[in-house]
PDB file of N, CA and C in Angstrom:
ATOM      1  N   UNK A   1     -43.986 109.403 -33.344  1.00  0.00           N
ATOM      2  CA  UNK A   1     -43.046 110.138 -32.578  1.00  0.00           C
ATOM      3  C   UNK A   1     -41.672 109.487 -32.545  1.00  0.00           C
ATOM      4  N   UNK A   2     -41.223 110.199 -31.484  1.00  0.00           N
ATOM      5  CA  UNK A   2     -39.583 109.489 -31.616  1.00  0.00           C
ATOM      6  C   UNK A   2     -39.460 108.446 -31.086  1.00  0.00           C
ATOM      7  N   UNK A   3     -38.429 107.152 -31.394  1.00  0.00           N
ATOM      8  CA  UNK A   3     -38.475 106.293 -30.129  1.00  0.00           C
ATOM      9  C   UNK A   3     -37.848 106.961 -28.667  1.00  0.00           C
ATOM     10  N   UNK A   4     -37.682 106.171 -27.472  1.00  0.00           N
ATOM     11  CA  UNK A   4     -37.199 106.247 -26.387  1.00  0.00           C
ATOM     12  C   UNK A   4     -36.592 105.055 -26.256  1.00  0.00           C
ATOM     13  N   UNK A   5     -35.505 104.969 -25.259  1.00  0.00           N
ATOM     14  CA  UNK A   5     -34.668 104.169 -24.726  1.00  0.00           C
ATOM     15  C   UNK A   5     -34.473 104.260 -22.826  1.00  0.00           C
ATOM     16  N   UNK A   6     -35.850 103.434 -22.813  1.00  0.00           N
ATOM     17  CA  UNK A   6     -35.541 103.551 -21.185  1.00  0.00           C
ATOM     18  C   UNK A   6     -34.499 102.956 -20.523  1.00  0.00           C
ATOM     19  N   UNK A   7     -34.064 103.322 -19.300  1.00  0.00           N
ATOM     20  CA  UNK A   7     -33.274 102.617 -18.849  1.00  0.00           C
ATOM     21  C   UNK A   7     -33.405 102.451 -17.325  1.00  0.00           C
ATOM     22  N   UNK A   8     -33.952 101.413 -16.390  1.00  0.00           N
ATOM     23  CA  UNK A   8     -34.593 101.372 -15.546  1.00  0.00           C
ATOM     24  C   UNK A   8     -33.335 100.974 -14.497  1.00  0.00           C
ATOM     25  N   UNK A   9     -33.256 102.140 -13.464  1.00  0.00           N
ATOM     26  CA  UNK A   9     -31.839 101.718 -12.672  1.00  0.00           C
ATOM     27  C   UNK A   9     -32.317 102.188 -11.308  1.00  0.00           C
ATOM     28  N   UNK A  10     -33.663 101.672 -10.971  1.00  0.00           N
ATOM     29  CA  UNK A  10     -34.147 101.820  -9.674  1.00  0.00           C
ATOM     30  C   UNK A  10     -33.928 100.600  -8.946  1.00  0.00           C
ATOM     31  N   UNK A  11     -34.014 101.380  -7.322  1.00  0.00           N
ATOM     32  CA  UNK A  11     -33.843 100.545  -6.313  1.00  0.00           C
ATOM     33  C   UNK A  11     -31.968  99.956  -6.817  1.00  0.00           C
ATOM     34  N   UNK A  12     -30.912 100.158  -7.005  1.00  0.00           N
ATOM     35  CA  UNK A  12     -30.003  99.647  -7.432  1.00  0.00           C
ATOM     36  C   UNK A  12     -28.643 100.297  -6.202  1.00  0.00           C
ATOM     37  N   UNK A  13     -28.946 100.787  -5.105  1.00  0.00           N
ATOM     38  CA  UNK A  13     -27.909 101.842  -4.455  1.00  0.00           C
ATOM     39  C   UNK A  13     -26.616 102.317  -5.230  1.00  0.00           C
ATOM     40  N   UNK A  14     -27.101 102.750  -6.180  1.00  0.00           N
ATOM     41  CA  UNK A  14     -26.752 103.685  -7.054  1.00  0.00           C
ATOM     42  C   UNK A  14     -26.116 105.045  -5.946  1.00  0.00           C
ATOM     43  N   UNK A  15     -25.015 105.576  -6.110  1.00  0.00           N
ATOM     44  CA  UNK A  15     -24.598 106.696  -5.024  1.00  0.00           C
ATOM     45  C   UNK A  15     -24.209 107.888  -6.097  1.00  0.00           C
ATOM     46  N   UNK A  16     -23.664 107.619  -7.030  1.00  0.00           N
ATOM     47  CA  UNK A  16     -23.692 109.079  -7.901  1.00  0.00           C
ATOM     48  C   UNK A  16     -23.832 108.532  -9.184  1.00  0.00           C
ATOM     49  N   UNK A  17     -23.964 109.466  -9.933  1.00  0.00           N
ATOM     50  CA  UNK A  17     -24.075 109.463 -11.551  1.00  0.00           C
ATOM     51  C   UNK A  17     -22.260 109.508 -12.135  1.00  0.00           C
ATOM     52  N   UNK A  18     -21.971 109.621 -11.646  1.00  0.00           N
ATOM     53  CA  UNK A  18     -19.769 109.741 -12.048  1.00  0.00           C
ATOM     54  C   UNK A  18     -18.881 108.685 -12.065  1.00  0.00           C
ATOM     55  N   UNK A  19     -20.150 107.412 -11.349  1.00  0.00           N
ATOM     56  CA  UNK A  19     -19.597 105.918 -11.389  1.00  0.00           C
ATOM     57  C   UNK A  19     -18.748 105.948 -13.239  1.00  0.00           C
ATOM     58  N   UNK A  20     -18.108 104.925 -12.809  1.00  0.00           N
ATOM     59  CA  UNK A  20     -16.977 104.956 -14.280  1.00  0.00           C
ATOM     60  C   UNK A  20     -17.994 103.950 -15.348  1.00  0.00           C
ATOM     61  N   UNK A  21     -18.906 102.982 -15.041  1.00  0.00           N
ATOM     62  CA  UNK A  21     -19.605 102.751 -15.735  1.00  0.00           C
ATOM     63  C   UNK A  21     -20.710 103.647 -16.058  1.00  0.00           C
ATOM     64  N   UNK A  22     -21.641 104.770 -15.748  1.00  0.00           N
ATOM     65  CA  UNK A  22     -22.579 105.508 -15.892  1.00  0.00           C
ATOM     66  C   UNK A  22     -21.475 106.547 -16.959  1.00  0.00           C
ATOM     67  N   UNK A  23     -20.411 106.909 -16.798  1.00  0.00           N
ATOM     68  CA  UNK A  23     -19.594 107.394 -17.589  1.00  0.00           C
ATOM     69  C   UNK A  23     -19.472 106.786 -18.808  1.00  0.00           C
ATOM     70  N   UNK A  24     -19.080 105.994 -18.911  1.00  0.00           N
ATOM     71  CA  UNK A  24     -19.288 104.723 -20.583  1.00  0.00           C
ATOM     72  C   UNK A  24     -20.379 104.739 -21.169  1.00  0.00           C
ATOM     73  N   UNK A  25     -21.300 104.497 -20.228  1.00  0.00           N
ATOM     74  CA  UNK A  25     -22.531 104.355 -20.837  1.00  0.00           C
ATOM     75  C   UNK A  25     -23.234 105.915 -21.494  1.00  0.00           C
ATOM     76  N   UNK A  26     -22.938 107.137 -20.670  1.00  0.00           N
ATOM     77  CA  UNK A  26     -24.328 108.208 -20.820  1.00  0.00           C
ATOM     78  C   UNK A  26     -23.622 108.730 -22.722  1.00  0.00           C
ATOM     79  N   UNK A  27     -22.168 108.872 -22.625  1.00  0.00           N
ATOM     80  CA  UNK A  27     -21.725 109.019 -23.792  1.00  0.00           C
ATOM     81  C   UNK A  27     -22.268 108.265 -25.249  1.00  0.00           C
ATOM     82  N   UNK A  28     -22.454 106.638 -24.817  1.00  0.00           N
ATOM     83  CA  UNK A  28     -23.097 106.193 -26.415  1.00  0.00           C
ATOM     84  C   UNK A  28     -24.658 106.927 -26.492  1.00  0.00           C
ATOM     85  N   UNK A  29     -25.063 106.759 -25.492  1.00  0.00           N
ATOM     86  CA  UNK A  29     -26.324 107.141 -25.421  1.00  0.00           C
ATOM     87  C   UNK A  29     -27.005 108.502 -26.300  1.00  0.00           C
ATOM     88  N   UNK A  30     -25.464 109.843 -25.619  1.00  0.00           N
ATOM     89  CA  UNK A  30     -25.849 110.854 -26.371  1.00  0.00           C
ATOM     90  C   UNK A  30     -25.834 110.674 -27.890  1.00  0.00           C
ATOM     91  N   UNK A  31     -24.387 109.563 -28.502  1.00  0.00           N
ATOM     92  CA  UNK A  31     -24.684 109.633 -29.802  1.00  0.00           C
ATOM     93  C   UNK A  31     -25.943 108.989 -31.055  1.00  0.00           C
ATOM     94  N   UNK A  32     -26.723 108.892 -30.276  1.00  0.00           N
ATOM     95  CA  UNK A  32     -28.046 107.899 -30.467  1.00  0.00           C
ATOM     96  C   UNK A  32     -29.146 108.822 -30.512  1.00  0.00           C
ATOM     97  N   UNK A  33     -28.602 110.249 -30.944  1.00  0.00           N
ATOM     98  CA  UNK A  33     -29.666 110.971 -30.928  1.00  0.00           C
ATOM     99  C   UNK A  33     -30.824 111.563 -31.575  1.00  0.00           C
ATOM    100  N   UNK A  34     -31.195 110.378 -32.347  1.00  0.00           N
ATOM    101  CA  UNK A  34     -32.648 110.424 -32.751  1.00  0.00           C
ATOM    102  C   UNK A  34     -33.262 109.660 -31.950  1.00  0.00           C
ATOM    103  N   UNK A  35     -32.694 109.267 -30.972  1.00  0.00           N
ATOM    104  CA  UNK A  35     -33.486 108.482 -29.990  1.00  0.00           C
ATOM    105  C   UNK A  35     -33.707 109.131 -28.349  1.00  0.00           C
ATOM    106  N   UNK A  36     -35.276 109.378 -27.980  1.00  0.00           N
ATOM    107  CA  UNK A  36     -35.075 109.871 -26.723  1.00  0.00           C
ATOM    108  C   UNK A  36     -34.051 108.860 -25.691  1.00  0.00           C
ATOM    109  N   UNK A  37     -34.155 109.425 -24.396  1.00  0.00           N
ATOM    110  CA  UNK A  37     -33.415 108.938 -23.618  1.00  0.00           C
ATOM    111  C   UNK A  37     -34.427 108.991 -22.143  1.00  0.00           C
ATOM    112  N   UNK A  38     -34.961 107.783 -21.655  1.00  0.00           N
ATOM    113  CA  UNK A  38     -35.544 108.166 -20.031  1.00  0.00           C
ATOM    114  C   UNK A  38     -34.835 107.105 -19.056  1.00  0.00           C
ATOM    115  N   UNK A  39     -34.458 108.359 -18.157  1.00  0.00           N
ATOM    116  CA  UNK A  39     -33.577 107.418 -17.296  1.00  0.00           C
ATOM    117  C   UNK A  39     -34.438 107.499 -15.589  1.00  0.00           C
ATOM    118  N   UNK A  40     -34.290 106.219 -15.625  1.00  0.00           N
ATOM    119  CA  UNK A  40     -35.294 106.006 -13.625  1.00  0.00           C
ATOM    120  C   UNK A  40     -34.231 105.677 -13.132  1.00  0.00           C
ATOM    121  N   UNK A  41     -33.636 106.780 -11.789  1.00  0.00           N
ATOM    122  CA  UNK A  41     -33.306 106.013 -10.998  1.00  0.00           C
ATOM    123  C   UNK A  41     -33.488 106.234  -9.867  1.00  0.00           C
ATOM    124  N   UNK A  42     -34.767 106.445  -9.886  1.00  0.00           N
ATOM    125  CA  UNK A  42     -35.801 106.460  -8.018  1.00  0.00           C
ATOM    126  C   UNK A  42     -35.424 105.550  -6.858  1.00  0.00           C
ATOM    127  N   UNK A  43     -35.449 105.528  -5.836  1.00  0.00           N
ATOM    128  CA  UNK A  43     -35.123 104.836  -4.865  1.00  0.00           C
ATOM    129  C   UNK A  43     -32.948 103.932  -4.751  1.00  0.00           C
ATOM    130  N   UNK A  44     -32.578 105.308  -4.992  1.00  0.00           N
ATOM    131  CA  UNK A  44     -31.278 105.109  -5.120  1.00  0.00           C
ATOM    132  C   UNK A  44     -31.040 105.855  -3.729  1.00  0.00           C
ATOM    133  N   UNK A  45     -29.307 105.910  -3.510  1.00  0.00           N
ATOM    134  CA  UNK A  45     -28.816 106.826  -2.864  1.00  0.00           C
ATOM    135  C   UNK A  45     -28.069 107.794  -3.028  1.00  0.00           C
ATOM    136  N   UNK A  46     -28.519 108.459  -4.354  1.00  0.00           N
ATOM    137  CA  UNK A  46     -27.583 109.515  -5.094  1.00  0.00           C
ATOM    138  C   UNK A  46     -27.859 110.648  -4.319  1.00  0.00           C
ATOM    139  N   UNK A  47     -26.299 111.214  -4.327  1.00  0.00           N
ATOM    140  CA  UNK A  47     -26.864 112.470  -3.311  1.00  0.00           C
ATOM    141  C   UNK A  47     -26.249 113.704  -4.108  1.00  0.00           C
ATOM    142  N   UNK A  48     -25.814 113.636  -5.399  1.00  0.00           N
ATOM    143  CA  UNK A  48     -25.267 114.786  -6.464  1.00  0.00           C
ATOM    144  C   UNK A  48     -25.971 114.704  -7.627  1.00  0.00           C
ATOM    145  N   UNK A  49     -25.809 115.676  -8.480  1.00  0.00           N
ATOM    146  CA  UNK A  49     -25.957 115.257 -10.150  1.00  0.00           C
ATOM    147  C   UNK A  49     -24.992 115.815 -10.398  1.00  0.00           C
ATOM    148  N   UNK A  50     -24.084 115.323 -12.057  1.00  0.00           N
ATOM    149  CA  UNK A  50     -23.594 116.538 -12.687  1.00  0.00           C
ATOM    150  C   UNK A  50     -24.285 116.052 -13.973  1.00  0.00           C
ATOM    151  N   UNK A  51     -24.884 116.917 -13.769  1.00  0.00           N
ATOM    152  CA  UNK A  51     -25.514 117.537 -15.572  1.00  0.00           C
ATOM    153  C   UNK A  51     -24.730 117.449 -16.363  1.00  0.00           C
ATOM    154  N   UNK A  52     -23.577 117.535 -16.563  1.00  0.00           N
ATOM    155  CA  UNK A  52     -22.270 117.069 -17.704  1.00  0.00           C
ATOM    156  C   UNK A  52     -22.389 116.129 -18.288  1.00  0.00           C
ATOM    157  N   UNK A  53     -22.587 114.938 -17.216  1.00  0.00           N
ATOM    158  CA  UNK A  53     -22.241 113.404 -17.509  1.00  0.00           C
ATOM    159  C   UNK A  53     -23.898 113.109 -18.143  1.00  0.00           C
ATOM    160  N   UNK A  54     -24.770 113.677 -18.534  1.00  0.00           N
ATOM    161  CA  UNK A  54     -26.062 112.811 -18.759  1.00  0.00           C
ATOM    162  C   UNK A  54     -26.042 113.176 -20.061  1.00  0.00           C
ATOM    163  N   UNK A  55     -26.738 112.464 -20.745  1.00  0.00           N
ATOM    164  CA  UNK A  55     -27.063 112.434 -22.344  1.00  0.00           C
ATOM    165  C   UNK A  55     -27.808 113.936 -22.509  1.00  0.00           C
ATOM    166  N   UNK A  56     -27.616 114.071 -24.049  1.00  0.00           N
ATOM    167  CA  UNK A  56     -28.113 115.338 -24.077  1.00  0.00           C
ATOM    168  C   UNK A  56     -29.796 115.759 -25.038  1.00  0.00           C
ATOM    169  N   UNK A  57     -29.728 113.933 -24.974  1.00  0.00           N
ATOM    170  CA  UNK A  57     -31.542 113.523 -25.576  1.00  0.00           C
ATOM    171  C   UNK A  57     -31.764 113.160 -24.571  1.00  0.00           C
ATOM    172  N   UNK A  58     -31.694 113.554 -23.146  1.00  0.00           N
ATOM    173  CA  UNK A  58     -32.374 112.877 -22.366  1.00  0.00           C
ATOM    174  C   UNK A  58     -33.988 113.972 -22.040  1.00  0.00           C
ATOM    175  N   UNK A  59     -34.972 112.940 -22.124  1.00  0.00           N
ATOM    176  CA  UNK A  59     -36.090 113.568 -21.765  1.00  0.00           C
ATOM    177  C   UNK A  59     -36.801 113.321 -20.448  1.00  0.00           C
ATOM    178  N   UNK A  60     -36.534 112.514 -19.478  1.00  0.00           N
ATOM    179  CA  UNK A  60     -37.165 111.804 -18.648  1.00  0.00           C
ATOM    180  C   UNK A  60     -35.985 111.792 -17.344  1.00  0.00           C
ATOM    181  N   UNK A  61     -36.181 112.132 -16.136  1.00  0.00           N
ATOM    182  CA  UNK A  61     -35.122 111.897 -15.164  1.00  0.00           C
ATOM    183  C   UNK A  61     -35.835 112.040 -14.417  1.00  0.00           C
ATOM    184  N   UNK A  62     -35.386 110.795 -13.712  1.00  0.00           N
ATOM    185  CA  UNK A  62     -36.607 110.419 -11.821  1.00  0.00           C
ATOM    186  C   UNK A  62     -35.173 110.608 -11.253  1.00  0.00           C
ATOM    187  N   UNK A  63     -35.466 110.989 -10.190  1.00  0.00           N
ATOM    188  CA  UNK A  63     -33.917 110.990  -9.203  1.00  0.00           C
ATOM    189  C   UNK A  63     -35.340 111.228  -7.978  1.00  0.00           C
ATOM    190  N   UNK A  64     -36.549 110.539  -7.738  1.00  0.00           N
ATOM    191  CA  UNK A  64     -37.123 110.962  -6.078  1.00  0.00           C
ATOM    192  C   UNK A  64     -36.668 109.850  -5.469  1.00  0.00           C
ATOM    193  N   UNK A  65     -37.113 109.947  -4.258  1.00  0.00           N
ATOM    194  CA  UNK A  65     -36.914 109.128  -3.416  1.00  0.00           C
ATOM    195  C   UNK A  65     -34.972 108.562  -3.168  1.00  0.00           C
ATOM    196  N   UNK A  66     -34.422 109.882  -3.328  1.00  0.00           N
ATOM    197  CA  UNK A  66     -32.560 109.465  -3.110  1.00  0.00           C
ATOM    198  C   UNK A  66     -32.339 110.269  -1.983  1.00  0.00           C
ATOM    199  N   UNK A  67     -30.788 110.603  -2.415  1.00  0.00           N
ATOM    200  CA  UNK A  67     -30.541 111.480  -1.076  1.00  0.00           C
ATOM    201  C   UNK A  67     -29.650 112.941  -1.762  1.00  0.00           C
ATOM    202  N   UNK A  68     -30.428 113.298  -2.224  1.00  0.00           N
ATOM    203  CA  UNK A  68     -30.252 114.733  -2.833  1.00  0.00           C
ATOM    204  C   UNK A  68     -30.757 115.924  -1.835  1.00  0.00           C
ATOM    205  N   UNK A  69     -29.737 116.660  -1.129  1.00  0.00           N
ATOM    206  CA  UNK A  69     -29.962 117.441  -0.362  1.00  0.00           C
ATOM    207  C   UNK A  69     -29.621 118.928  -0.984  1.00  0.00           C
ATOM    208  N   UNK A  70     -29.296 119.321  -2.130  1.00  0.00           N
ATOM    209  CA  UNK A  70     -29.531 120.408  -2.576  1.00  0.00           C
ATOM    210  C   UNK A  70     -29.288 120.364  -3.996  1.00  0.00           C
ATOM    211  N   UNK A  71     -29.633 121.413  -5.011  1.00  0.00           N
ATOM    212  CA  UNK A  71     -29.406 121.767  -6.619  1.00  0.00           C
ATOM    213  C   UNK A  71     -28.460 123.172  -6.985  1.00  0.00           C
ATOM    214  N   UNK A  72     -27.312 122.756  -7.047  1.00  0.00           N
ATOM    215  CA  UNK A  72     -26.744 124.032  -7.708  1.00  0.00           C
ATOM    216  C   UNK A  72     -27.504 125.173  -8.407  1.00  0.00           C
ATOM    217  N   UNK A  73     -27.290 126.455  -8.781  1.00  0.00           N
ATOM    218  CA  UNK A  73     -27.904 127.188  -9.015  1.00  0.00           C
ATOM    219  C   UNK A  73     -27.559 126.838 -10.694  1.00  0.00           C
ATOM    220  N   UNK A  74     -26.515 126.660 -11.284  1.00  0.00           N
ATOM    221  CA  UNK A  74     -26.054 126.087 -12.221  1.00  0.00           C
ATOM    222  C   UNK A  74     -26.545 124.942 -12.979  1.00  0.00           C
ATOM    223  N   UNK A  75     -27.285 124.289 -12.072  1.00  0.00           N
ATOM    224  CA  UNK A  75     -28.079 122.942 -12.534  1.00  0.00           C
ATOM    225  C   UNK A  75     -29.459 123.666 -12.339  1.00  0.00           C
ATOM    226  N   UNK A  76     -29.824 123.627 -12.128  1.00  0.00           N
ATOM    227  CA  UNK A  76     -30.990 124.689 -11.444  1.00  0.00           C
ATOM    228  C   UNK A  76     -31.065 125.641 -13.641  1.00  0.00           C
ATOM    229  N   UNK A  77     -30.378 126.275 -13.429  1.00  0.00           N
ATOM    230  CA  UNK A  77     -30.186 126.687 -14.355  1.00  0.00           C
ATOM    231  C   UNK A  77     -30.459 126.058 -16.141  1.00  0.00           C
ATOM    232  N   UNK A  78     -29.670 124.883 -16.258  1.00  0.00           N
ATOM    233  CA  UNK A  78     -29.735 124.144 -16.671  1.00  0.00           C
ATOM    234  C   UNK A  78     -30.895 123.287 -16.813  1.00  0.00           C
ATOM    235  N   UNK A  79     -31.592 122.500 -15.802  1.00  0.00           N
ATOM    236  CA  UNK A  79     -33.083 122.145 -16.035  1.00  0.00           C
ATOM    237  C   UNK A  79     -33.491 122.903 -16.760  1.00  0.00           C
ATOM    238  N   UNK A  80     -33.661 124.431 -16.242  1.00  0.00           N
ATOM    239  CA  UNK A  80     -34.793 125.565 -16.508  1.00  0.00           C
ATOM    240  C   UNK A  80     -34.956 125.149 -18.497  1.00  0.00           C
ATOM    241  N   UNK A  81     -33.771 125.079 -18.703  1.00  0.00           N
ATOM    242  CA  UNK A  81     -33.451 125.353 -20.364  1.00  0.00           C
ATOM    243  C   UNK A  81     -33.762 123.956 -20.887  1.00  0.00           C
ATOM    244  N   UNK A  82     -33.898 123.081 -20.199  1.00  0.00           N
ATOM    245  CA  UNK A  82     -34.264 121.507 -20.536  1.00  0.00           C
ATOM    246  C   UNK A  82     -36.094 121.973 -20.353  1.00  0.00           C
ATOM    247  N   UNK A  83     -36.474 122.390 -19.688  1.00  0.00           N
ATOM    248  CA  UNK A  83     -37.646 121.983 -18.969  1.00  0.00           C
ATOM    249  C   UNK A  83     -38.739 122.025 -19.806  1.00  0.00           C
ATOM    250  N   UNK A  84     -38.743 122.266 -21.586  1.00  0.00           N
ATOM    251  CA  UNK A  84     -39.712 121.698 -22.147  1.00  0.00           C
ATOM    252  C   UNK A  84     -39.340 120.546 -23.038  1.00  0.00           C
ATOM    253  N   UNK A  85     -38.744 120.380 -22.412  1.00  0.00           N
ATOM    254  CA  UNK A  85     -38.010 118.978 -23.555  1.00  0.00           C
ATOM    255  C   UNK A  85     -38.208 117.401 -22.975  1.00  0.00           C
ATOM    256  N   UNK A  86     -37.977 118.555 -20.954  1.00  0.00           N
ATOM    257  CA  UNK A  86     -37.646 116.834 -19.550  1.00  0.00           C
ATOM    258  C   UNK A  86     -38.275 117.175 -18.663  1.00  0.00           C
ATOM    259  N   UNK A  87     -38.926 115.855 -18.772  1.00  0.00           N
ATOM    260  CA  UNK A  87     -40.129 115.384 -17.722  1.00  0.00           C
ATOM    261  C   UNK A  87     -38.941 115.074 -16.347  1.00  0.00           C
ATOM    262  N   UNK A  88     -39.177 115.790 -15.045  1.00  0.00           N
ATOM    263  CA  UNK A  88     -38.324 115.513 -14.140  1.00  0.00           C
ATOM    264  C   UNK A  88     -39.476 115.136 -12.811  1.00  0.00           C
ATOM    265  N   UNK A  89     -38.794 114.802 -12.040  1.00  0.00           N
ATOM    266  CA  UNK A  89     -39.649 114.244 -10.622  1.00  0.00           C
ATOM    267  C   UNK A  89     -38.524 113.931  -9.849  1.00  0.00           C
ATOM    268  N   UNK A  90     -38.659 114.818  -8.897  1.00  0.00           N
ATOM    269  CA  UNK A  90     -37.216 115.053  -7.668  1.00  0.00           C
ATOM    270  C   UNK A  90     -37.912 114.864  -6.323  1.00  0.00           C
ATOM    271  N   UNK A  91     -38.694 114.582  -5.796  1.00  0.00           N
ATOM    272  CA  UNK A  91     -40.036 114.405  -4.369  1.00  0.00           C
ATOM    273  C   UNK A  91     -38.666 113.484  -3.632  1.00  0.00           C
ATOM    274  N   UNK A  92     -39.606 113.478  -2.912  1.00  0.00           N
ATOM    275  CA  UNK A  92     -38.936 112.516  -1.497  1.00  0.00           C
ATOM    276  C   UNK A  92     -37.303 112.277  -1.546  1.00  0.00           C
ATOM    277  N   UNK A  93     -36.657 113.735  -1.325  1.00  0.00           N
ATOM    278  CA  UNK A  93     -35.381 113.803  -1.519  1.00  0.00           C
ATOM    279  C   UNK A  93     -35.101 114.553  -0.217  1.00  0.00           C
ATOM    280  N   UNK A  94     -34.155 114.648   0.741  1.00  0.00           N
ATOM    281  CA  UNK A  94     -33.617 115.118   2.465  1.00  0.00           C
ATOM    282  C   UNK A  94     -33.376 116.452   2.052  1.00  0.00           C
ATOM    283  N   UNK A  95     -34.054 117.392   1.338  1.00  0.00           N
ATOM    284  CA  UNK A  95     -33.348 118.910   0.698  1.00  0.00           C
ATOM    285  C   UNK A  95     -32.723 119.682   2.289  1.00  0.00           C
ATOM    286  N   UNK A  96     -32.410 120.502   1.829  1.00  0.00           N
ATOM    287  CA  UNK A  96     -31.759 121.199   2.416  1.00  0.00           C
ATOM    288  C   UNK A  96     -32.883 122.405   3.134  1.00  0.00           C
ATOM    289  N   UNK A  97     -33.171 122.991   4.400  1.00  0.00           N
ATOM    290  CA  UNK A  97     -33.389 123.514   4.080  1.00  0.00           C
ATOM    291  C   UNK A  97     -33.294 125.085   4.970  1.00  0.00           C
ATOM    292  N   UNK A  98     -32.566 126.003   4.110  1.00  0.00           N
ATOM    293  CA  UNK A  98     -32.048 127.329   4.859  1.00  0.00           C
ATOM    294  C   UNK A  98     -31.453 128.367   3.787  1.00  0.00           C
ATOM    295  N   UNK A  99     -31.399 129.376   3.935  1.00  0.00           N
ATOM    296  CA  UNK A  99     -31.150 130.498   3.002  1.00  0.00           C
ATOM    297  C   UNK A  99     -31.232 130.200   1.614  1.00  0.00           C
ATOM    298  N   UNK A 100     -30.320 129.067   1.181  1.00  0.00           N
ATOM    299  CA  UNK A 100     -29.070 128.959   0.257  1.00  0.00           C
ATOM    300  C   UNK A 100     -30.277 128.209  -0.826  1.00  0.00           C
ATOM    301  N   UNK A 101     -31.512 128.086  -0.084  1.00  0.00           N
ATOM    302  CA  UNK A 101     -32.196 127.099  -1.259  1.00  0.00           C
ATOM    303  C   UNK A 101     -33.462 127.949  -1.999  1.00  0.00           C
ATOM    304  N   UNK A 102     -33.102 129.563  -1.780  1.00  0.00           N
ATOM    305  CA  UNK A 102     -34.392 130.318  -2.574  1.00  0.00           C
ATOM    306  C   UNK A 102     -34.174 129.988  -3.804  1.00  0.00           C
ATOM    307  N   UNK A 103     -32.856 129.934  -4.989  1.00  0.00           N
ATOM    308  CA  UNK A 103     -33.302 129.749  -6.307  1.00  0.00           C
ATOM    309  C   UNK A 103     -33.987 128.095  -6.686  1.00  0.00           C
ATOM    310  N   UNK A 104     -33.014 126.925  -5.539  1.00  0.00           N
ATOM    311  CA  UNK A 104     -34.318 125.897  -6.118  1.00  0.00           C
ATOM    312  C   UNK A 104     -36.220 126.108  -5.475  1.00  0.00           C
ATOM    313  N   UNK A 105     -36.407 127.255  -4.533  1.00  0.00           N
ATOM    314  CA  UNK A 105     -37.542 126.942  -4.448  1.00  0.00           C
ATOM    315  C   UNK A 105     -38.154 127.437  -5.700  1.00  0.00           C
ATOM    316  N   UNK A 106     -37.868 129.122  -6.230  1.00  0.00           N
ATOM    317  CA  UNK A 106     -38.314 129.333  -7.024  1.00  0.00           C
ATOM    318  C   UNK A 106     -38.426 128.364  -8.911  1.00  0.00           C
ATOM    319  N   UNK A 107     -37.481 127.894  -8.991  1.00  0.00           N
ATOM    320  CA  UNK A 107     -37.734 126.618  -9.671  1.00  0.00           C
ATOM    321  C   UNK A 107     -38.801 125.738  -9.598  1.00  0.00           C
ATOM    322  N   UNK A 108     -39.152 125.505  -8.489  1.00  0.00           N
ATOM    323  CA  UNK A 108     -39.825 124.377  -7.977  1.00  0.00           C
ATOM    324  C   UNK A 108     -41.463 125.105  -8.705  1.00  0.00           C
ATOM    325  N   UNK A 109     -41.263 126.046  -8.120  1.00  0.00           N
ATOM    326  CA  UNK A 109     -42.664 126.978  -8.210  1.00  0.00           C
ATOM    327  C   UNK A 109     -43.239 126.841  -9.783  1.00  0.00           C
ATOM    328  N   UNK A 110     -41.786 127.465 -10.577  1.00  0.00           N
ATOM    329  CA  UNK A 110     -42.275 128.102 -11.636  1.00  0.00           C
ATOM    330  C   UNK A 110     -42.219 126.916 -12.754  1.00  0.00           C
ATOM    331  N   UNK A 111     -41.555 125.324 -12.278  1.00  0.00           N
ATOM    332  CA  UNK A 111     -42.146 124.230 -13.381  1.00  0.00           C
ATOM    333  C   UNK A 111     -42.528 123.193 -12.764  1.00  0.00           C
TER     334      UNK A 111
END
């Protein structure tokens, strides 16, 4: 199979993915693309994603245990079209919860 390139950035209070170093870095990464990409960064305090900034071999994304209180419908979106490619695990995150979060439940449901 392919290789992977983990990159283990747990427990690190990590607060977003837009840091100017996570910026430097997700770019070489994408050009490395015969190589998967799994990125941990469980037990952070990220409380956004932008899907922009992440590699585009990425197969693997832990973001549980942060402080992610909701998913754009746009990202939301986005997984959906990743979601046989990336293994994801979002659990023990402060979601949100009231009207605005029927398209991530249905997400939730349907992978």
């Amino acid at each position: 199979g392919t290789e992977t390139i983990c990159l283990h950035m747990e427990r690190n209070i990590i607060a977003s993915l837009t840091d100017s170093q996570l910026q430097r870095l997700f770019p070489a990464l994408s050009s490395a693309s015969s190589l998967d990409i799994a990125l941990y960064l469980s037990d952070n305090v990220i409380t956004s994603l932008d899907l922009d900034l992440l590699p585009s071999n990425l197969r693997l994304l832990y973001l549980d245990s942060n402080m992610v209180h909701s998913l754009s419908g746009n990202m939301l979106a986005t997984l959906a079209r990743l979601n046989t490619s990336l293994k994801l695990k979002l659990g023990n995150n402060p979601y949100q919860c009231n009207c605005n979060v029927t398209e991530f439940i249905h997400f939730c449901e349907e992978y």
